[in-house]
C-alpha atoms as a PDB file:
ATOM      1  CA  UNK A   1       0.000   0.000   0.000  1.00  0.00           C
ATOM      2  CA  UNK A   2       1.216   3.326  -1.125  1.00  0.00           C
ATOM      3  CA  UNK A   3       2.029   6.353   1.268  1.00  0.00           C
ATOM      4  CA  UNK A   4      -1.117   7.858  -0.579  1.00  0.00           C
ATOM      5  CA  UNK A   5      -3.567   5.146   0.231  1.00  0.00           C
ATOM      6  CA  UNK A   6      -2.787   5.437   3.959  1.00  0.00           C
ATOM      7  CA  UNK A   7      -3.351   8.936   3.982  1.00  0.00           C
ATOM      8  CA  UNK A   8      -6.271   8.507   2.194  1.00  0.00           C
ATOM      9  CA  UNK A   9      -7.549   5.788   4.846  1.00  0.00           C
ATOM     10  CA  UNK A  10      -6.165   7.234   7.649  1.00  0.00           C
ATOM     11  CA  UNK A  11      -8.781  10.301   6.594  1.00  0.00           C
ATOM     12  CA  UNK A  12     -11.546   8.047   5.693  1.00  0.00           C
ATOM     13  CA  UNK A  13     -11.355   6.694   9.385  1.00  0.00           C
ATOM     14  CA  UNK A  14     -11.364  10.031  11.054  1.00  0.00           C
ATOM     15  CA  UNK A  15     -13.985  11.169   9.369  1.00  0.00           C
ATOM     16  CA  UNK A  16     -16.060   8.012   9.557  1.00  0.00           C
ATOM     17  CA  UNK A  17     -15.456   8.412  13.375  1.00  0.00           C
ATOM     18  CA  UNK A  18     -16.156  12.211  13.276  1.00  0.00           C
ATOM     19  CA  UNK A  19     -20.041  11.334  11.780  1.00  0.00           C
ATOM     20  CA  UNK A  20     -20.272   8.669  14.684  1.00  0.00           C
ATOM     21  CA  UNK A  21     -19.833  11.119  17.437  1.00  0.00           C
ATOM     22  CA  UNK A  22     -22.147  13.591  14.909  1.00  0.00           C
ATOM     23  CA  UNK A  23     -24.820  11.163  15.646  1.00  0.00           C
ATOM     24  CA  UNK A  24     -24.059  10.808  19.082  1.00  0.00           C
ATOM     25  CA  UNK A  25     -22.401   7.185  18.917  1.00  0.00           C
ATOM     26  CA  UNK A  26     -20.135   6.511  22.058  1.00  0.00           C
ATOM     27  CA  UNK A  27     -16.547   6.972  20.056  1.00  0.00           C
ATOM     28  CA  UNK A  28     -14.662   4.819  22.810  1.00  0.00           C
ATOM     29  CA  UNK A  29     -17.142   2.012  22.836  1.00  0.00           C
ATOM     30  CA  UNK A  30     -17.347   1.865  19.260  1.00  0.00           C
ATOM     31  CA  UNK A  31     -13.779   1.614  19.308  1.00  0.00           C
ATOM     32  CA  UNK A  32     -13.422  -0.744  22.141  1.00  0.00           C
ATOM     33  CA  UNK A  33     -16.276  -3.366  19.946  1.00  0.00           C
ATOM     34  CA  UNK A  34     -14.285  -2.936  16.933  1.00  0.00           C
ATOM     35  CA  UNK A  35     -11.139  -3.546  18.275  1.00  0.00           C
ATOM     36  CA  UNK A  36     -12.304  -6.920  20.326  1.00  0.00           C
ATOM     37  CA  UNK A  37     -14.235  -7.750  16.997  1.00  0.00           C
ATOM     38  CA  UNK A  38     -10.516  -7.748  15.137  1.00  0.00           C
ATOM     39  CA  UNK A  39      -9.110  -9.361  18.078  1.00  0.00           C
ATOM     40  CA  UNK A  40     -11.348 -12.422  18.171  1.00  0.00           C
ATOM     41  CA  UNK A  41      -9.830 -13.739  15.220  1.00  0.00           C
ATOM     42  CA  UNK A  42      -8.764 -17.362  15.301  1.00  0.00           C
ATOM     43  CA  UNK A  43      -5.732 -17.048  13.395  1.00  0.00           C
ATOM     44  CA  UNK A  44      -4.741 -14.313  16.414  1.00  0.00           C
ATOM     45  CA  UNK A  45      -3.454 -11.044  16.334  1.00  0.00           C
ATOM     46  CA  UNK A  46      -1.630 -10.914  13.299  1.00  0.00           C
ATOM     47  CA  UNK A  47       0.684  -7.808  11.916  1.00  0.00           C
ATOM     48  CA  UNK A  48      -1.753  -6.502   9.791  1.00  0.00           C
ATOM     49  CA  UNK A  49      -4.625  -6.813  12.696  1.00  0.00           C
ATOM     50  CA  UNK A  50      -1.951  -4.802  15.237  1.00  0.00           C
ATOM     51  CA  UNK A  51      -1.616  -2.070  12.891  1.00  0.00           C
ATOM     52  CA  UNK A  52      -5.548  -1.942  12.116  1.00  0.00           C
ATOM     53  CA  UNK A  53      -6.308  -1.833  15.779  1.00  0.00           C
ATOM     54  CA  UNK A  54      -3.515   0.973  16.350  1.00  0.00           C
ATOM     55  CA  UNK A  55      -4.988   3.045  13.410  1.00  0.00           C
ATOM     56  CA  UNK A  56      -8.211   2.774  15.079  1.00  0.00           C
ATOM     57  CA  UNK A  57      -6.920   3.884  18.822  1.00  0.00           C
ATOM     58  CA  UNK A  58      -5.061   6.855  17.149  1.00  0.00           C
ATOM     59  CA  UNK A  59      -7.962   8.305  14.897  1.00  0.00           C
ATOM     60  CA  UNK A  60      -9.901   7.676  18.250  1.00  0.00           C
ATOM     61  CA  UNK A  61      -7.121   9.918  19.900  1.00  0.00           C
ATOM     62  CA  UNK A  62      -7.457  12.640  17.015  1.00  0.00           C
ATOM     63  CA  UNK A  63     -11.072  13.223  17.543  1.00  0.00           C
ATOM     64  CA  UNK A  64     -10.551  13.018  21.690  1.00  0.00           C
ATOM     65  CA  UNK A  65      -7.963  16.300  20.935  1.00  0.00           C
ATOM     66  CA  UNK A  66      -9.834  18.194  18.309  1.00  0.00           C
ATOM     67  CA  UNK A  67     -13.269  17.750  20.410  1.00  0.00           C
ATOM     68  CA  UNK A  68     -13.889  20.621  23.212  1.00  0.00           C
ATOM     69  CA  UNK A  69     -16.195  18.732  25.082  1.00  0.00           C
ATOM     70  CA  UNK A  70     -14.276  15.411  25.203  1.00  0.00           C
ATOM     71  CA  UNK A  71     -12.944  14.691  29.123  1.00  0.00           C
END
């Protein structure tokens, strides 16, 4: 995957999340589910699954900053 592509889904993610909390969706638990659906994988936690699940805490982190009313 090109440099490009991750930007490009790196944004997509962010902004996904962004309409989530739009809607009033609990950002950490939605988070939290999608992370323990990757984990519950039988083949395990693979490479690819680590870096999925820390793309999804960062962008989580990213929306935590740029929101005023996040604790």
């Amino acid at each position: 995957m090109s440099e490009d592509d991750r930007l490009i889904y790196s944004i997509a993610l962010e902004a996904v999340l962004s309409a989530a909390r739009s809607l009033h969706i609990d950002i950490n638990e939605l988070c939290e589910t999608a992370i323990e659906s990757l984990i519950v994988v039988p083949s395990g936690v693979s490479p690819a699954v680590a870096l999925a699940i820390n793309a999804i805490e960062k962008a989580a982190e990213v929306l935590d900053y740029d929101d005023p009313d996040a604790e």
